[in-house]
Protein backbone atom coordinates (compact mmCIF):
# COMPACT_ATOMS: atom_id res chain seq x y z
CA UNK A 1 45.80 -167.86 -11.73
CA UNK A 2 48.25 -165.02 -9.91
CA UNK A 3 47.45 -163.32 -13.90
CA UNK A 4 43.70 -163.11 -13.39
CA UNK A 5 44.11 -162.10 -9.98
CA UNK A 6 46.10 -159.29 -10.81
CA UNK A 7 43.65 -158.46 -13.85
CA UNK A 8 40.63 -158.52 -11.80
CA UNK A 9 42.51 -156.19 -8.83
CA UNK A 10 43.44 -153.81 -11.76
CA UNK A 11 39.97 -153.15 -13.33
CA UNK A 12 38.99 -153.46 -9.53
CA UNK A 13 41.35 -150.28 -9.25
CA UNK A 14 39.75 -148.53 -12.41
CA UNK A 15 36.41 -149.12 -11.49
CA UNK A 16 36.97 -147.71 -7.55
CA UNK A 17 38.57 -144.75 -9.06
CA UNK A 18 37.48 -143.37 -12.63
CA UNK A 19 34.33 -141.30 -12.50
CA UNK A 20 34.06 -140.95 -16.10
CA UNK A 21 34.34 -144.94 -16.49
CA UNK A 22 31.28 -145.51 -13.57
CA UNK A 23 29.11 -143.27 -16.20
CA UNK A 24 30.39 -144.76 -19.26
CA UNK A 25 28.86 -148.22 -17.33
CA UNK A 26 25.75 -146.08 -16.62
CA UNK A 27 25.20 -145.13 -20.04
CA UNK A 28 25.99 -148.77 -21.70
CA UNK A 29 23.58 -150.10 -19.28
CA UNK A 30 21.36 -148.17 -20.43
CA UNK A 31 22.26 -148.77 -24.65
CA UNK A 32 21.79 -152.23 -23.77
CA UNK A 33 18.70 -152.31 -21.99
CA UNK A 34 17.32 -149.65 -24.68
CA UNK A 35 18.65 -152.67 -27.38
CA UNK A 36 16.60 -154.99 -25.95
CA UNK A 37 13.21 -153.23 -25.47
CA UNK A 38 13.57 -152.01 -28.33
CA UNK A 39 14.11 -155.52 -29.82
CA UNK A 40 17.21 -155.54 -31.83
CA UNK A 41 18.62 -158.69 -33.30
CA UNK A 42 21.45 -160.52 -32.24
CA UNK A 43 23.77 -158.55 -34.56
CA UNK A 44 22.85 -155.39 -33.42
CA UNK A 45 23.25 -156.45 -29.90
CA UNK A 46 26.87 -158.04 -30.22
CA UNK A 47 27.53 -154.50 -32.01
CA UNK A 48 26.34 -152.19 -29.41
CA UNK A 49 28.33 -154.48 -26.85
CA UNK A 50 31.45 -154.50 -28.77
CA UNK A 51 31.09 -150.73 -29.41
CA UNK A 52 30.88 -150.35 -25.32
CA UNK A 53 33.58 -152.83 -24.67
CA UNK A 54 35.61 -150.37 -27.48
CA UNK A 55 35.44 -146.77 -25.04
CA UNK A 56 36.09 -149.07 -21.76
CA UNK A 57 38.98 -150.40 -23.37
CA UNK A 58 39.96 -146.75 -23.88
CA UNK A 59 39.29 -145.81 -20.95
CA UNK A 60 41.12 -148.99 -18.58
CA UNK A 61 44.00 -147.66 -21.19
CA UNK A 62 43.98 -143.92 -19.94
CA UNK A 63 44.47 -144.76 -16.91
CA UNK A 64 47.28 -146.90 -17.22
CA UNK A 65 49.15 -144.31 -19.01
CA UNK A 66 48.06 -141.30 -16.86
CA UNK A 67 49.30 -143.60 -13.93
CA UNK A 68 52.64 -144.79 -16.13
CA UNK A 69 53.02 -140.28 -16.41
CA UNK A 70 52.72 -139.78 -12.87
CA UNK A 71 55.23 -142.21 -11.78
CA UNK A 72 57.53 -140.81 -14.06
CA UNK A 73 56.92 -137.44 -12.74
CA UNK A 74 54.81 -135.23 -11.07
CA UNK A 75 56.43 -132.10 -12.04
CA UNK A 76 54.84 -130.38 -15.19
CA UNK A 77 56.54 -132.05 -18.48
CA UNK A 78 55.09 -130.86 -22.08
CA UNK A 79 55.52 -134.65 -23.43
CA UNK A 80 53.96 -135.63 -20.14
CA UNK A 81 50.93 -133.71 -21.04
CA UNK A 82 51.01 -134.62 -24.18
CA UNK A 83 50.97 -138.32 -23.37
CA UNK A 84 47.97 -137.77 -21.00
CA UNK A 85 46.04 -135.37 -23.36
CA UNK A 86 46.22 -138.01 -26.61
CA UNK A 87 45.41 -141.03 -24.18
CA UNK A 88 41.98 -138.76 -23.23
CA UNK A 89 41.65 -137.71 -27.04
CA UNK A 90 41.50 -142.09 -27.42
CA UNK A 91 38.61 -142.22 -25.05
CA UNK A 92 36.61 -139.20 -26.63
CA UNK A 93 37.11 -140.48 -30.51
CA UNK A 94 35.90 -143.73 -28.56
CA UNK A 95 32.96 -142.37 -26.98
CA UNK A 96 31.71 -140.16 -30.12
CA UNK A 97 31.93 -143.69 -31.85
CA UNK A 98 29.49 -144.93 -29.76
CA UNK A 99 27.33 -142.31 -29.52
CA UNK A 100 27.38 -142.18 -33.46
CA UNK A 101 26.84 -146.26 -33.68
CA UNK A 102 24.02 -146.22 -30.58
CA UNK A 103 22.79 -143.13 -32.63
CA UNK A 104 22.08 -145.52 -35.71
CA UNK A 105 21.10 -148.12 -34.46
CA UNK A 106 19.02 -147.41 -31.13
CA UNK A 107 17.55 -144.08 -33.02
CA UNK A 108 16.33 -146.23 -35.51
CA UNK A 109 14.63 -149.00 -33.72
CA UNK A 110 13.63 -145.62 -31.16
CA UNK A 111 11.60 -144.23 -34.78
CA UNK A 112 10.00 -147.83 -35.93
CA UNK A 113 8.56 -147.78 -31.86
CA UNK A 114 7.17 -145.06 -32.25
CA UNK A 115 5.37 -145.07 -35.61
């Protein structure tokens, strides 16, 4: 139980403090409900959620290491940026993955609408 607790106070933490992660939930809020007007199947859904649970991942990652960098130091430190920089580069390969997988899938249902 003292596990889950700590879990839930750490993506607590991410959520209180991450801009980028507040509109990442923005826009897959908005993939989703697109998803569903737009009637995809089952599949489609469990893809775009897993996709979106794939660049929060990345992101609730970032931040751990970004935090892990700054206790280690707060003076500038070329591997320290480097650490930081790569954990970011995670998130945007992440992100583009989404938009790329929303892109086929939402984009497609978006053209059948409208025909």
């Amino acid at each position: 139980m003292a596990a889950l607790k700590n879990a839930l106070e750490g993506m607590h933490y991410v959520i209180k403090t991450q801009r980028n992660l507040k509109i990442q939930i923005v826009f897959a809020i908005v993939a989703i409900v697109l998803g569903i007007l737009l009637m995809c199947n089952t599949m489609e859904i469990c893809l775009l959620v897993l996709t979106i649970f794939f660049v929060l991942l990345a992101e609730f990652i970032n931040t751990a290491i970004e935090t892990v960098v700054d206790l280690y130091t707060e003076e500038y430190n070329e591997k320290a940026k480097i650490a930081k920089d790569v954990s970011a580069g995670a998130v945007v390969l992440t992100s583009f993955n989404a938009i790329i997988i929303g892109g086929i899938l939402l984009g497609s249902k978006m053209i059948q609408f409208l025909q």
